[in-house]
C-alpha atoms as a PDB file:
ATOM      1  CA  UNK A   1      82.850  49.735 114.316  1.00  0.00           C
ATOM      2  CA  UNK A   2      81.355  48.074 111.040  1.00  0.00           C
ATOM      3  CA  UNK A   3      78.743  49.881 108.990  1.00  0.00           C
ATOM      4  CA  UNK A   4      75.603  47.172 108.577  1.00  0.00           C
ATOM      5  CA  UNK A   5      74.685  47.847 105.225  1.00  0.00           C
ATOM      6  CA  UNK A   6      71.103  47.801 104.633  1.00  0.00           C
ATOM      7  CA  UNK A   7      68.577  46.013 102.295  1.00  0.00           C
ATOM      8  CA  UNK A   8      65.190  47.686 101.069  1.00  0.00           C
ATOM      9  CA  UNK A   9      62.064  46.209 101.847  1.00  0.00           C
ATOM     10  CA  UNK A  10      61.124  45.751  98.573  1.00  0.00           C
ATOM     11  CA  UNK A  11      64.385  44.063  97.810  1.00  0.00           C
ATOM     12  CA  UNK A  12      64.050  41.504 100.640  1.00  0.00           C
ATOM     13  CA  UNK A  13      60.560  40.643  99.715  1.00  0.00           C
ATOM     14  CA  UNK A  14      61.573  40.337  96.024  1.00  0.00           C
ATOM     15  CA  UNK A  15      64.040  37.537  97.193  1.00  0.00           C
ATOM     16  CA  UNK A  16      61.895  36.063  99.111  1.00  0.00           C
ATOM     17  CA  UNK A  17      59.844  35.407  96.047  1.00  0.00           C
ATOM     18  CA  UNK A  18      63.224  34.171  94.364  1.00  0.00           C
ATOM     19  CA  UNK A  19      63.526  31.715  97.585  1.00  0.00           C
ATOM     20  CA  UNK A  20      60.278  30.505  98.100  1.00  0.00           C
ATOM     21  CA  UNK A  21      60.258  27.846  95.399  1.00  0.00           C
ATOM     22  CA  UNK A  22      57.099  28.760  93.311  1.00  0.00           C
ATOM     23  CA  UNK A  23      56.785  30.746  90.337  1.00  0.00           C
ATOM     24  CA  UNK A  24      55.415  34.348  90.378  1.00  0.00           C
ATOM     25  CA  UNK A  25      51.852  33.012  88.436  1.00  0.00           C
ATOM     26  CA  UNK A  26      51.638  30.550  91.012  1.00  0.00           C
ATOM     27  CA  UNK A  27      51.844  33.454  94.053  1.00  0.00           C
ATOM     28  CA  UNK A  28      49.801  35.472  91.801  1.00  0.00           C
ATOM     29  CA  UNK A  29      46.891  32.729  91.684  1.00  0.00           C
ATOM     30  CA  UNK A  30      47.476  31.594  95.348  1.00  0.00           C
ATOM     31  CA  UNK A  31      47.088  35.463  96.664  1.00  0.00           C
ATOM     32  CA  UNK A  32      44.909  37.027  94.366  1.00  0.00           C
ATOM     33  CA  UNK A  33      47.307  39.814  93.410  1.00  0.00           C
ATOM     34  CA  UNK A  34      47.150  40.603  89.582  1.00  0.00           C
ATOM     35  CA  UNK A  35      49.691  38.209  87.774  1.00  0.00           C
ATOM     36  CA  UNK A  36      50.944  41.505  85.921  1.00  0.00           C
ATOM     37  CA  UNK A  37      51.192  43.779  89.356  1.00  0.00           C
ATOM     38  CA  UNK A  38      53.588  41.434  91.205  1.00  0.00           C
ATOM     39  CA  UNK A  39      55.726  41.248  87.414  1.00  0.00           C
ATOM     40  CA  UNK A  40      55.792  45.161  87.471  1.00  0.00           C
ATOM     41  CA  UNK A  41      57.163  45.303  90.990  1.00  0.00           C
ATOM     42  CA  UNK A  42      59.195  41.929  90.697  1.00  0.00           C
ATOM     43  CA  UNK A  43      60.969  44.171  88.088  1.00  0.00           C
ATOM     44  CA  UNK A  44      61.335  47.366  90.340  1.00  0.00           C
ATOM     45  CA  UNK A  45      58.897  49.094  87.859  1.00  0.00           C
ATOM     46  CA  UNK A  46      56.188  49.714  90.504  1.00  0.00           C
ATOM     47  CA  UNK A  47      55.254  49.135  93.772  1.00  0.00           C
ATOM     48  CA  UNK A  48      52.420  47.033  95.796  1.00  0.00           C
ATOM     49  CA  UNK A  49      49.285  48.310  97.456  1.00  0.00           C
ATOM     50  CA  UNK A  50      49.354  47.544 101.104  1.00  0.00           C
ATOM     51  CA  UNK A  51      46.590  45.240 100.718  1.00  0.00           C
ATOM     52  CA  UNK A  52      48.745  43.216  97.976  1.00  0.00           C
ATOM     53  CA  UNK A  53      51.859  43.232 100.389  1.00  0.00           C
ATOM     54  CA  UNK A  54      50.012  42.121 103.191  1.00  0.00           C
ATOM     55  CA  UNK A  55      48.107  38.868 100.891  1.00  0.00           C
ATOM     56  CA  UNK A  56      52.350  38.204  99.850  1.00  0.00           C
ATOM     57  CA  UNK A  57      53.881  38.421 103.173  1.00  0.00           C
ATOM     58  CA  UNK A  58      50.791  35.997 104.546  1.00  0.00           C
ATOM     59  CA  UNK A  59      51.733  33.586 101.250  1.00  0.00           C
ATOM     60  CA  UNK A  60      55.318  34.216 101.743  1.00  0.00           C
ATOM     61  CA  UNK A  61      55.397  33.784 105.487  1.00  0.00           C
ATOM     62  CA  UNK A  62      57.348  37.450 106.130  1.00  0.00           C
ATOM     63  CA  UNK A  63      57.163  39.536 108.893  1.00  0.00           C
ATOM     64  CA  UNK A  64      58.800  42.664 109.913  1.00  0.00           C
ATOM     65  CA  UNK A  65      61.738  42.766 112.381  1.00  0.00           C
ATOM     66  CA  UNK A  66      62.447  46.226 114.080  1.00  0.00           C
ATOM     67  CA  UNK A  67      66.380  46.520 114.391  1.00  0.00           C
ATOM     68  CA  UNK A  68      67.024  48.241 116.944  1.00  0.00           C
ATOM     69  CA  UNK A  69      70.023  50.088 116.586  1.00  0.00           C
ATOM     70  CA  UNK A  70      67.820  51.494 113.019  1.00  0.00           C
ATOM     71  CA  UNK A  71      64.992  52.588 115.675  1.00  0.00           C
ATOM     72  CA  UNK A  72      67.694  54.510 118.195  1.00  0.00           C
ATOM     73  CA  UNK A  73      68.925  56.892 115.850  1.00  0.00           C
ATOM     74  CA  UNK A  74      65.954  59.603 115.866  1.00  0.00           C
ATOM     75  CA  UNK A  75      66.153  59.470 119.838  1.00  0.00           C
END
């Protein structure tokens, strides 16, 4: 059996910053959230109010997938 290694969140949301094809002012402008709030957590020095993560994943286009075999393990 292989071990699925696992991403953070944060870390998957910070690339899809990288991927998205704008720079961070731009998703700072376009979403409201302070230019120097999405620079602390781009840089893993803080983290996003959930207000601030749901205006990014809306910009972004995210959502959240359950994996299942994650949500079987405290049953």
């Amino acid at each position: 059996m292989t071990k699925r290694r696992t991403t953070k969140l944060s870390d998957q949301v910070r690339r899809a910053i990288d991927d998205c094809g704008q720079t961070r002012y731009r998703i700072a402008q376009k979403t409201g959230i302070d230019q120097s709030a999405l620079a602390k957590f781009y840089n893993g020095h803080r983290g996003l109010s959930t207000t601030a993560l749901d205006r990014l994943g809306e910009y972004l286009g995210l959502r959240i997938v359950m994996d299942q075999t994650s949500t079987q393990k405290d049953k």
